[in-house]
Structure formats: C-alpha cells, structure tokens
C-alpha atoms as a PDB file:
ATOM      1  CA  UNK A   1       6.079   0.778  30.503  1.00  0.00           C
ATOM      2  CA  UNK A   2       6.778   3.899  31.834  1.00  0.00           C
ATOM      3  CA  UNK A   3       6.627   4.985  36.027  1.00  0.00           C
ATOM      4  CA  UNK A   4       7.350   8.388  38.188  1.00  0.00           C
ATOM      5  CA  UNK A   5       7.938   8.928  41.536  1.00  0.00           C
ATOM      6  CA  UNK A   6       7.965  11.600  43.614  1.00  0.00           C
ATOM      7  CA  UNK A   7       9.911  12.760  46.809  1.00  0.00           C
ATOM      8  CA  UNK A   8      10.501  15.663  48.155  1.00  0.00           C
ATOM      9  CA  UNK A   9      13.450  17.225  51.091  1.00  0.00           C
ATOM     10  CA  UNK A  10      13.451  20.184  52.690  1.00  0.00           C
ATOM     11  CA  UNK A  11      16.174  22.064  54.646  1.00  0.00           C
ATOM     12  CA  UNK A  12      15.707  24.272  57.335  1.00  0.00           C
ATOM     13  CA  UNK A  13      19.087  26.350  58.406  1.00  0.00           C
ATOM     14  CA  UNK A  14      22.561  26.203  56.757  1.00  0.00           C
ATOM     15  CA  UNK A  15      25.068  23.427  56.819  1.00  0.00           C
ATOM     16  CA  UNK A  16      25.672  21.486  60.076  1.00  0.00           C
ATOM     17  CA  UNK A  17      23.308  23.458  61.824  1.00  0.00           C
ATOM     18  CA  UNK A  18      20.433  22.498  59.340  1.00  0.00           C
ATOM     19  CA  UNK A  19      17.900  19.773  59.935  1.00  0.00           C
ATOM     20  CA  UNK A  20      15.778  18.367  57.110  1.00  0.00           C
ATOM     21  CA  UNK A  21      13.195  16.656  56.523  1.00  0.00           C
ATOM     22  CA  UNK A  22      12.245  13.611  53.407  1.00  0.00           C
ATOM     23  CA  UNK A  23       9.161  12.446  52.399  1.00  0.00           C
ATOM     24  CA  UNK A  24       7.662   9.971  49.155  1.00  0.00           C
ATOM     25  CA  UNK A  25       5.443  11.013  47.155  1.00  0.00           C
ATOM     26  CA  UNK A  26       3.389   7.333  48.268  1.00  0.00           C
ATOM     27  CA  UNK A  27       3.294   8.524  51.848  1.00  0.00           C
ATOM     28  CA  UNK A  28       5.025   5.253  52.831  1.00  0.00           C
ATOM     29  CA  UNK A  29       7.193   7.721  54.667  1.00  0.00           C
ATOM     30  CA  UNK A  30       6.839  11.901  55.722  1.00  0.00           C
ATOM     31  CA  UNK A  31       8.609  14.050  57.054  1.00  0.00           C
ATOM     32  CA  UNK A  32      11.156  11.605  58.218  1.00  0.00           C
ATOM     33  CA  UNK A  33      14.286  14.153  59.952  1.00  0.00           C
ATOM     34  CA  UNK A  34      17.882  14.476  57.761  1.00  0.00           C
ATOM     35  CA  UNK A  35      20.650  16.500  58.445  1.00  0.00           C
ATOM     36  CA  UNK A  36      24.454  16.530  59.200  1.00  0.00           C
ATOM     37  CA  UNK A  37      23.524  15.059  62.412  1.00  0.00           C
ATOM     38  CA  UNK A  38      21.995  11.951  60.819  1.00  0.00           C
ATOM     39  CA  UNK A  39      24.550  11.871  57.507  1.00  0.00           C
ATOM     40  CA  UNK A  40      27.673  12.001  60.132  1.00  0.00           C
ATOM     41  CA  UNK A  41      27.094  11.342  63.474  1.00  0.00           C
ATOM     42  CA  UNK A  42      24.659   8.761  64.025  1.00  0.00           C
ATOM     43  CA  UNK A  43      21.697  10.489  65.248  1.00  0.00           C
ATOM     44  CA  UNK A  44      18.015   9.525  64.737  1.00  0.00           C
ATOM     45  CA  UNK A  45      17.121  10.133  61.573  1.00  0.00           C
ATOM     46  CA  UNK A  46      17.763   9.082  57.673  1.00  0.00           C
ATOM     47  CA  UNK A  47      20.483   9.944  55.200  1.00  0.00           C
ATOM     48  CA  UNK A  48      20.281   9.914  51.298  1.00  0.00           C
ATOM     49  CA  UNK A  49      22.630   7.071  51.565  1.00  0.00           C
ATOM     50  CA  UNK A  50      20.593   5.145  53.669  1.00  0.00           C
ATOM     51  CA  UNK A  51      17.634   5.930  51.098  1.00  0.00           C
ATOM     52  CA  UNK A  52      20.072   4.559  48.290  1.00  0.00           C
ATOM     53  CA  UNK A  53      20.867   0.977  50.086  1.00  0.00           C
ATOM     54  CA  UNK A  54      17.276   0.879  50.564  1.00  0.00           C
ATOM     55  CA  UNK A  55      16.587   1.450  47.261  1.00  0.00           C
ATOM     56  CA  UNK A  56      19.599  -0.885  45.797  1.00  0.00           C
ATOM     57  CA  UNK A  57      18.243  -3.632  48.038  1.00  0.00           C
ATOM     58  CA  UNK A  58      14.636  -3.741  47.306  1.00  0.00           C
ATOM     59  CA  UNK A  59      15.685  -3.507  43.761  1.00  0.00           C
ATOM     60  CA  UNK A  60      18.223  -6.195  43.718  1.00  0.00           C
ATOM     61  CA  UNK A  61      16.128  -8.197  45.334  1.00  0.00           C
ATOM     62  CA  UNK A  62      13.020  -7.633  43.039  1.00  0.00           C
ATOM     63  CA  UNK A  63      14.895  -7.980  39.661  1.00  0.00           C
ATOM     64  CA  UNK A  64      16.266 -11.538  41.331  1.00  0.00           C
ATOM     65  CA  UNK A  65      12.605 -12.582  41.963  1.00  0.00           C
ATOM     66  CA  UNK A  66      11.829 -11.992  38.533  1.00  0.00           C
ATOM     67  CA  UNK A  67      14.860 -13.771  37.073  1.00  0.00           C
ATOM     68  CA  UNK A  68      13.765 -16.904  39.432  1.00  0.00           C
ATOM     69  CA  UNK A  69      10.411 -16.517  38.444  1.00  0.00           C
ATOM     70  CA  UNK A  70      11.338 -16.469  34.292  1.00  0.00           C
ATOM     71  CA  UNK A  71      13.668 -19.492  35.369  1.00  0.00           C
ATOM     72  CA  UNK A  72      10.352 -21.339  36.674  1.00  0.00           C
ATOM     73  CA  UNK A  73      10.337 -21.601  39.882  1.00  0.00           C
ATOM     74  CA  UNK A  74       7.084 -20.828  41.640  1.00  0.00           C
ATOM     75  CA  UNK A  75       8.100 -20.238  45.610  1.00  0.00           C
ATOM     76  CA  UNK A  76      11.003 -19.693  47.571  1.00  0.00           C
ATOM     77  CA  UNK A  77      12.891 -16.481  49.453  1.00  0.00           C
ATOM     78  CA  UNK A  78      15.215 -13.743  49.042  1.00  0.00           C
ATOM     79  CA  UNK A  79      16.741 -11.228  51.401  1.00  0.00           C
ATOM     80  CA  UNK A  80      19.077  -8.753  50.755  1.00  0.00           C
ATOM     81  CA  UNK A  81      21.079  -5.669  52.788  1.00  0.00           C
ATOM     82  CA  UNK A  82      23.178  -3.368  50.961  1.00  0.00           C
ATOM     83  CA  UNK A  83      25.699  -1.326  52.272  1.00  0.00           C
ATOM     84  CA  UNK A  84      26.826   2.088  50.731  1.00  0.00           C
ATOM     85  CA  UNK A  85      29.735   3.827  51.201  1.00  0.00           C
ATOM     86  CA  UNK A  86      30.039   7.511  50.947  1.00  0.00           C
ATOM     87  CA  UNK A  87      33.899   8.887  50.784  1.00  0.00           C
ATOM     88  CA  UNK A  88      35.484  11.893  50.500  1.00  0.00           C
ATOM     89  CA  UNK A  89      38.165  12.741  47.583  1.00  0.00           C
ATOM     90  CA  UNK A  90      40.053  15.811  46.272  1.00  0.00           C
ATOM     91  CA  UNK A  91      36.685  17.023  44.466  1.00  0.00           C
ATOM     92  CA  UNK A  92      34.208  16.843  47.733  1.00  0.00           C
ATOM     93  CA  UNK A  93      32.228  13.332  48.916  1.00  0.00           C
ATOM     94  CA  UNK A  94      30.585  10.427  46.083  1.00  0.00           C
ATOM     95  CA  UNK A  95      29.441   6.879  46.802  1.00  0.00           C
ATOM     96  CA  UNK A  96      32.048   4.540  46.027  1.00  0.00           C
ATOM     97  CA  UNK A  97      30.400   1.693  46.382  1.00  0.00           C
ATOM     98  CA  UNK A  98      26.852  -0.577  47.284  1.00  0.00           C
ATOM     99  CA  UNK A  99      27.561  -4.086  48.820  1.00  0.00           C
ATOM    100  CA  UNK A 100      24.601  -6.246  48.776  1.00  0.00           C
ATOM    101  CA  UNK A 101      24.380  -9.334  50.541  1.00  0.00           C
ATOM    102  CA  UNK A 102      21.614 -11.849  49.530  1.00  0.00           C
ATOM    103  CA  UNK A 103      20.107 -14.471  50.424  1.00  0.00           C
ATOM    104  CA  UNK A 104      17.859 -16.986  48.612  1.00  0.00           C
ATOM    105  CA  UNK A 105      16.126 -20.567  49.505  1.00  0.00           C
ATOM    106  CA  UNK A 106      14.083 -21.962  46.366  1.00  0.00           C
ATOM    107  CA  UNK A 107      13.963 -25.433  46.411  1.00  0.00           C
ATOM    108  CA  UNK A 108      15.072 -27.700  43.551  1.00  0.00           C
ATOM    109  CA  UNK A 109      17.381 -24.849  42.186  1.00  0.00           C
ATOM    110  CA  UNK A 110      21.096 -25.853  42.120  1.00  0.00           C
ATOM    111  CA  UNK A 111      23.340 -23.265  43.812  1.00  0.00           C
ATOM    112  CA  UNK A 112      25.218 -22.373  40.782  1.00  0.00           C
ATOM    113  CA  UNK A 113      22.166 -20.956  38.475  1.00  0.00           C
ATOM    114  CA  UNK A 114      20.925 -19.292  41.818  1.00  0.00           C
ATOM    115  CA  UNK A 115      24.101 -17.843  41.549  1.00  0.00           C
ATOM    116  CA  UNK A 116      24.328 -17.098  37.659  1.00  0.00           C
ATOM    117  CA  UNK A 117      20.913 -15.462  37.940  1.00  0.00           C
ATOM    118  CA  UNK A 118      21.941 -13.174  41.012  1.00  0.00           C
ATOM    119  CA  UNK A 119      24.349 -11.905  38.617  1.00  0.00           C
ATOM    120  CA  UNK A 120      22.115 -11.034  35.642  1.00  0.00           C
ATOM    121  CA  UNK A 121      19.925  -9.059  38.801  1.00  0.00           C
ATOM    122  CA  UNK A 122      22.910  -7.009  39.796  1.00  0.00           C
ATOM    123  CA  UNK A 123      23.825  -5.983  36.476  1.00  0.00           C
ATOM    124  CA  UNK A 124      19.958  -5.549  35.174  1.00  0.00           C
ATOM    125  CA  UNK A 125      18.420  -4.201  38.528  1.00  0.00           C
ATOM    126  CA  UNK A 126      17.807  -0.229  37.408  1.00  0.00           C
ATOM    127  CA  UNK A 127      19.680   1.475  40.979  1.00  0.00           C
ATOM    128  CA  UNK A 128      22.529  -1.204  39.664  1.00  0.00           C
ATOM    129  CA  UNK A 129      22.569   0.889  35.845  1.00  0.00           C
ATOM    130  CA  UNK A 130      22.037   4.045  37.945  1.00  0.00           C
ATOM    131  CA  UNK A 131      24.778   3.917  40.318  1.00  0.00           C
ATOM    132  CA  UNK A 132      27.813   4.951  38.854  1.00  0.00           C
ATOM    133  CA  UNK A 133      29.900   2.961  41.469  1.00  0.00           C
ATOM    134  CA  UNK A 134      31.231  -0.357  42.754  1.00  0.00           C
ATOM    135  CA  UNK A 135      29.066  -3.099  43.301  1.00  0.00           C
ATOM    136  CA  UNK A 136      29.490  -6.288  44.847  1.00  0.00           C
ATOM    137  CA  UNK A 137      27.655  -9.458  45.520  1.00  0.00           C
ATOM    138  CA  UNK A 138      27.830 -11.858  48.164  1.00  0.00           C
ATOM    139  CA  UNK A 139      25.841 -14.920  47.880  1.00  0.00           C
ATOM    140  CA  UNK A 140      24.469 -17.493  50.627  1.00  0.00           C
ATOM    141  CA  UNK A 141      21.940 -19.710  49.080  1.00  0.00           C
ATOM    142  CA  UNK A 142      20.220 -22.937  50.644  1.00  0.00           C
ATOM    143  CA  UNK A 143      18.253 -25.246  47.688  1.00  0.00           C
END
C-alpha cells in the first residue's frame, strides 16, 4: 500500500517581516497564517512544529490503536499530545526532540502489555522512523 499527500506554504515578504500561509491538500485546513510571528512569538497562527506534534500525535496514537486492535481488544481509548522542541545549535535551528504523552483505557488489558505495545507504536509509528530526533513516552493507562 502506497499513499501521497499534498500541502502546500506560501511566503509573502522576507524573513521576520514575512507572513505565510499553509494549507492540505484534503482541505481539512487553508490558508491557515505562518510566519516568524507565529514560529517565535506566540501570535495567532501555526508553525511547522506545531504541524509536526500534530502529526507525531495522531500517528502515535493510530499505530497504538492498531497494535491494541492486533492484540484483540475490540473498544477502549487513547489520547495523546506531543510536544516538539525546536533549538538552536552552532549550524542554525533542528528539532531535538517530540514528547508524547498518552493515554489509554481498554478494559481487561493489564497495564504492562498496554505499556509494551505503546512501545512497539513509538518505534513503528512512520513520523517516529521519520524524525531524526529524541522521542519519549509517557504513559498513564487505566484497565
């Protein structure tokens, strides 16, 4: 199986002065406003790190369904945030790292194979094997 998605940014001005604009190719969101503004200095807007927790935590939390689902169980819950960190270094700004934060209720599952098969998510979840950072997992689970 094989998927492609689309989104598109567009800058208007130079540097700080700039504003942007994102959209997805779904339409789920357009012309949603970007910029140094939004990156640095909490205005209104979105950020492409904000776009990458999003992305890490619908993903995490996806791949954990699955792995709960493959394990059997038919109904339950999971919520996850992520936080990303951008930093600066000697060679300009990267993202150090994604923290996600879950949390699951699926009756009749013990805590530790809740815990086991967050795990396997984190490491198999696709923004996990894209992200060339940090990631870490905390865990608050009720059976």
């Amino acid at each position: 199986m094989k998927t492609t998605n689309t989104a598109s940014a567009s800058y208007e001005g130079l540097g700080k002065s700039g504003k942007g604009h994102i959209s997805t190719g779904s339409g789920a969101f357009s012309a949603q406003p970007y910029g140094f503004q939004t990156r640095f200095e909490d205005k209104a807007g979105t950020n492409p790190e904000e776009l990458i927790a999003a992305a890490h935590a619908a993903c995490f939390t996806m791949a954990l369904s699955f792995k709960l689902a493959e394990a059997g169980h038919e109904d339950g819950s999971v919520a996850t945030s992520a936080e990303v960190t951008l930093e600066k270094d000697d060679s300009g700004f990267k993202v150090t790292k994604s923290a996600l934060s879950t949390k699951g209720k699926v009756a009749g599952l013990a805590r530790e194979k809740f815990e086991e098969l967050a795990q396997e998510a984190k490491t198999g979840c696709p923004i996990s094997r894209l992200l060339d950072t940090e990631i870490t997992l905390d865990i608050r689970f009720e059976g």
